[in-house]
Protein backbone atom coordinates (compact mmCIF):
# COMPACT_ATOMS: atom_id res chain seq x y z
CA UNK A 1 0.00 0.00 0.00
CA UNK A 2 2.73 2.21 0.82
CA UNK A 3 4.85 1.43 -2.68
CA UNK A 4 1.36 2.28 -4.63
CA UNK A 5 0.70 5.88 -2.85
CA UNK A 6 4.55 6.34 -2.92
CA UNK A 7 4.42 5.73 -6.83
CA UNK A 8 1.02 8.13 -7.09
CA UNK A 9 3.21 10.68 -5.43
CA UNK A 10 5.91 10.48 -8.14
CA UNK A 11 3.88 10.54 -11.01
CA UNK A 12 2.09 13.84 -9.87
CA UNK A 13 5.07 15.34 -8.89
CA UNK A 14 6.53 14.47 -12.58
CA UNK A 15 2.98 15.46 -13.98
CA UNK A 16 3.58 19.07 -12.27
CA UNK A 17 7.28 19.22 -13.37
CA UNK A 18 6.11 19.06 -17.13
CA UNK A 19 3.50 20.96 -16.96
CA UNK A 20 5.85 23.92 -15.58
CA UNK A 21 8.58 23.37 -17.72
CA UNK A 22 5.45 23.67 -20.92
CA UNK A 23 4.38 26.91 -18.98
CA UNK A 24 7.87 28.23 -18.41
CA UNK A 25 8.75 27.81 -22.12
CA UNK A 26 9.45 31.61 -23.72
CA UNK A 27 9.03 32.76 -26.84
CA UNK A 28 12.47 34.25 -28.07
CA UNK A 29 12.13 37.32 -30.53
CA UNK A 30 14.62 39.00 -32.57
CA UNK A 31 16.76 41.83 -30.56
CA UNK A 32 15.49 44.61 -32.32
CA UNK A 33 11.35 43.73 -31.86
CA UNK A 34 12.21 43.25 -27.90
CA UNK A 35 10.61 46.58 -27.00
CA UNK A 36 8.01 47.02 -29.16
CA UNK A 37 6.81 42.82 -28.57
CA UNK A 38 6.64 43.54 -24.73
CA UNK A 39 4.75 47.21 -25.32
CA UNK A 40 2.41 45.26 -27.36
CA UNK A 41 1.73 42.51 -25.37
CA UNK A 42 1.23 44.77 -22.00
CA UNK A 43 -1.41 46.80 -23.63
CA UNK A 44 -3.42 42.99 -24.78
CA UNK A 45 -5.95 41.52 -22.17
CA UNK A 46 -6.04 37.41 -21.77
CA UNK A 47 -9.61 36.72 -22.54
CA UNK A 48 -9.30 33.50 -20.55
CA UNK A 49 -7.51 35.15 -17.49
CA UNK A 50 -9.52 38.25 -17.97
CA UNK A 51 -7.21 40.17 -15.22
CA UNK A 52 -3.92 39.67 -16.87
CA UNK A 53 -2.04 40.89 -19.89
CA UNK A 54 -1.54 37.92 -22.39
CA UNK A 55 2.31 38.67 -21.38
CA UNK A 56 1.56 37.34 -17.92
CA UNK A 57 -0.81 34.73 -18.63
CA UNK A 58 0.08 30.92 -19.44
CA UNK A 59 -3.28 30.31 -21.25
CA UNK A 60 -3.03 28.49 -24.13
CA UNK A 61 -4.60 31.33 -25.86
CA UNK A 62 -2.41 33.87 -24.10
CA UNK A 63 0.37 31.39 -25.83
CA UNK A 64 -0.78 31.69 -29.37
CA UNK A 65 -1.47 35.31 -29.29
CA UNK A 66 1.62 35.60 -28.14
CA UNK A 67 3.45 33.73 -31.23
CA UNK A 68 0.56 35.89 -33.03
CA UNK A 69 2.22 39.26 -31.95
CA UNK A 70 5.72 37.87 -32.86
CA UNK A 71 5.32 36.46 -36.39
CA UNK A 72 3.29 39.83 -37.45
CA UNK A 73 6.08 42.07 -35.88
CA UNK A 74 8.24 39.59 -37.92
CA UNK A 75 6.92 40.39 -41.06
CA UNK A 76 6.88 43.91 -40.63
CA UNK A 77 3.65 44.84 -39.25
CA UNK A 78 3.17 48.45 -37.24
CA UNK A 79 1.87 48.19 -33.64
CA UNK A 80 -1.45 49.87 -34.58
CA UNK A 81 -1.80 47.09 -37.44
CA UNK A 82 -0.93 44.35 -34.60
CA UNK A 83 -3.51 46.24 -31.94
CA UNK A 84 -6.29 46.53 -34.73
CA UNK A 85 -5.92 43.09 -35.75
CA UNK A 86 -6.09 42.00 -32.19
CA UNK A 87 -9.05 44.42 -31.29
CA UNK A 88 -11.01 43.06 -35.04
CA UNK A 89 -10.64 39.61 -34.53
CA UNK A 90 -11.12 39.14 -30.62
CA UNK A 91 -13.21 42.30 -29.87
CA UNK A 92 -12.46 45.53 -28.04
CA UNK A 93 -12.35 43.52 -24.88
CA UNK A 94 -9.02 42.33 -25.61
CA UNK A 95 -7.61 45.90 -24.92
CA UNK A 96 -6.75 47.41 -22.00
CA UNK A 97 -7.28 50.83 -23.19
CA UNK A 98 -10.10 50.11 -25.96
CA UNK A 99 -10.81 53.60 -28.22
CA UNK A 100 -13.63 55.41 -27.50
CA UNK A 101 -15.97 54.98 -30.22
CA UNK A 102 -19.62 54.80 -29.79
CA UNK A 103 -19.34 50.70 -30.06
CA UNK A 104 -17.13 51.27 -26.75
CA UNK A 105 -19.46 53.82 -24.36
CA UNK A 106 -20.55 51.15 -22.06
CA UNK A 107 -16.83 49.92 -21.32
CA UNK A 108 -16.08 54.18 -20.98
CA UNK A 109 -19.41 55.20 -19.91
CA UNK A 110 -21.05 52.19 -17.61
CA UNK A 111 -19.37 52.04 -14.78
CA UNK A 112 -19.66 56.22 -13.75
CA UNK A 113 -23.58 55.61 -15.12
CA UNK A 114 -24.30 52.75 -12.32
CA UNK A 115 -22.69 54.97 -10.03
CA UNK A 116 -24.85 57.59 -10.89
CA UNK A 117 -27.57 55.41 -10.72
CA UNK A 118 -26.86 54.06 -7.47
CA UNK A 119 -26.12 57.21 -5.74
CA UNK A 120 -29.50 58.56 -7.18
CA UNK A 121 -31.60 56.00 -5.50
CA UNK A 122 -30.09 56.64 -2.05
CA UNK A 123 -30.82 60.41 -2.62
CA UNK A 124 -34.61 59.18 -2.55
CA UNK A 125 -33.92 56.61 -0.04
CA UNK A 126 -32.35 58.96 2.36
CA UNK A 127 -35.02 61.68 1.58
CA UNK A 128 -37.86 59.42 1.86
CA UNK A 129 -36.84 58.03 5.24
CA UNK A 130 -36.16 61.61 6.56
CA UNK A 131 -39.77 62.78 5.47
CA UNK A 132 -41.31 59.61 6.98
CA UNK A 133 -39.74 60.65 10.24
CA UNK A 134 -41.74 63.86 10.55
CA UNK A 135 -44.75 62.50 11.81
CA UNK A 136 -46.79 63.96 14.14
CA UNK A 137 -48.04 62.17 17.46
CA UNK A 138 -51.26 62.41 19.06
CA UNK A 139 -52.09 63.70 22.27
CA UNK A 140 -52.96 60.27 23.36
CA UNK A 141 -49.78 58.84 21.68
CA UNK A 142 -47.84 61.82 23.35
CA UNK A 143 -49.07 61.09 26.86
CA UNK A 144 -48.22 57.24 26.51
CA UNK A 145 -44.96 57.79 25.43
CA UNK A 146 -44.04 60.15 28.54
CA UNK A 147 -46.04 57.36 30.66
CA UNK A 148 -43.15 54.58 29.29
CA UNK A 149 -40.35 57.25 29.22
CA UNK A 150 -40.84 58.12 33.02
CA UNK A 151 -41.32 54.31 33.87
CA UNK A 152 -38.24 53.82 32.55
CA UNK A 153 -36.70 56.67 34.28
CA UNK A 154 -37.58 55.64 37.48
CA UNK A 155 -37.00 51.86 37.12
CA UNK A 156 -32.73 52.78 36.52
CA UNK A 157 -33.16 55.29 39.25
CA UNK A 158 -34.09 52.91 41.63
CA UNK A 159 -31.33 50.46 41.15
């Protein structure tokens, strides 16, 4: 029993080794694209990692858009060709900064909207609840209240 969980051990620990070494496996590019390859691939979203730059990520996808970006710088494309490319074939999601166009207002726009939104209905809330507590008592309602107020005065003024 020991020998078999021993061996189980092994073969993940080999299974995790490979997979790392896959992961860890860079993509060289030519000296003088260096700068312009990195710039690029800092300013493209991973659509499977959603939070990383396809620089960072070790998505699959991440991986081919990464051989993408090098084989287009390789034959001579400009960064705006490589970022419209990107931005036509995957969406304007893949950018970090997409353009403002009117395709792109809710990625620019949404976010100060729901706030907007948001801090408009607690205006009302706020307003409502402080109208609400205007109300006037009745005599009768007056009188009780004093009644409960001065039973509880006297009840902590005993002890």
């Amino acid at each position: 029993m020991k020998h078999r969980n021993t061996i189980n051990i092994c073969a993940v620990l080999i299974g995790c080794f490979l997979v790392c070494a896959v992961m860890a496996e860079p993509i060289t590019v030519a000296p003088q694209y260096e700068q312009r390859y990195s710039s690029i691939l800092g300013e493209l979203r991973c659509l499977v990692c959603q939070n990383q730059t396809i620089a960072e990520s070790n998505a699959d996808l991440a991986i081919d858009l990464r051989v993408e970006v090098k084989n287009m710088l390789e034959k001579g494309a400009t960064d705006s060709e490589i970022i419209d490319f990107m931005a036509n074939r995957y969406g304007d999601f893949i950018l970090y900064r997409p353009q403002l166009k009117p395709r792109t207002y809710p990625l620019w726009f949404g976010p100060f909207l729901l706030l907007a939104v948001v801090l408009l209905l607690l205006y009302f809330v706020v307003n409502r609840q402080s109208k609400d507590s205007n109300v006037k008592l009745t005599d009768e309602e007056k009188t009780q209240l004093n009644s409960i107020l001065n039973q509880t005065e006297e009840k902590y003024t005993d002890d």
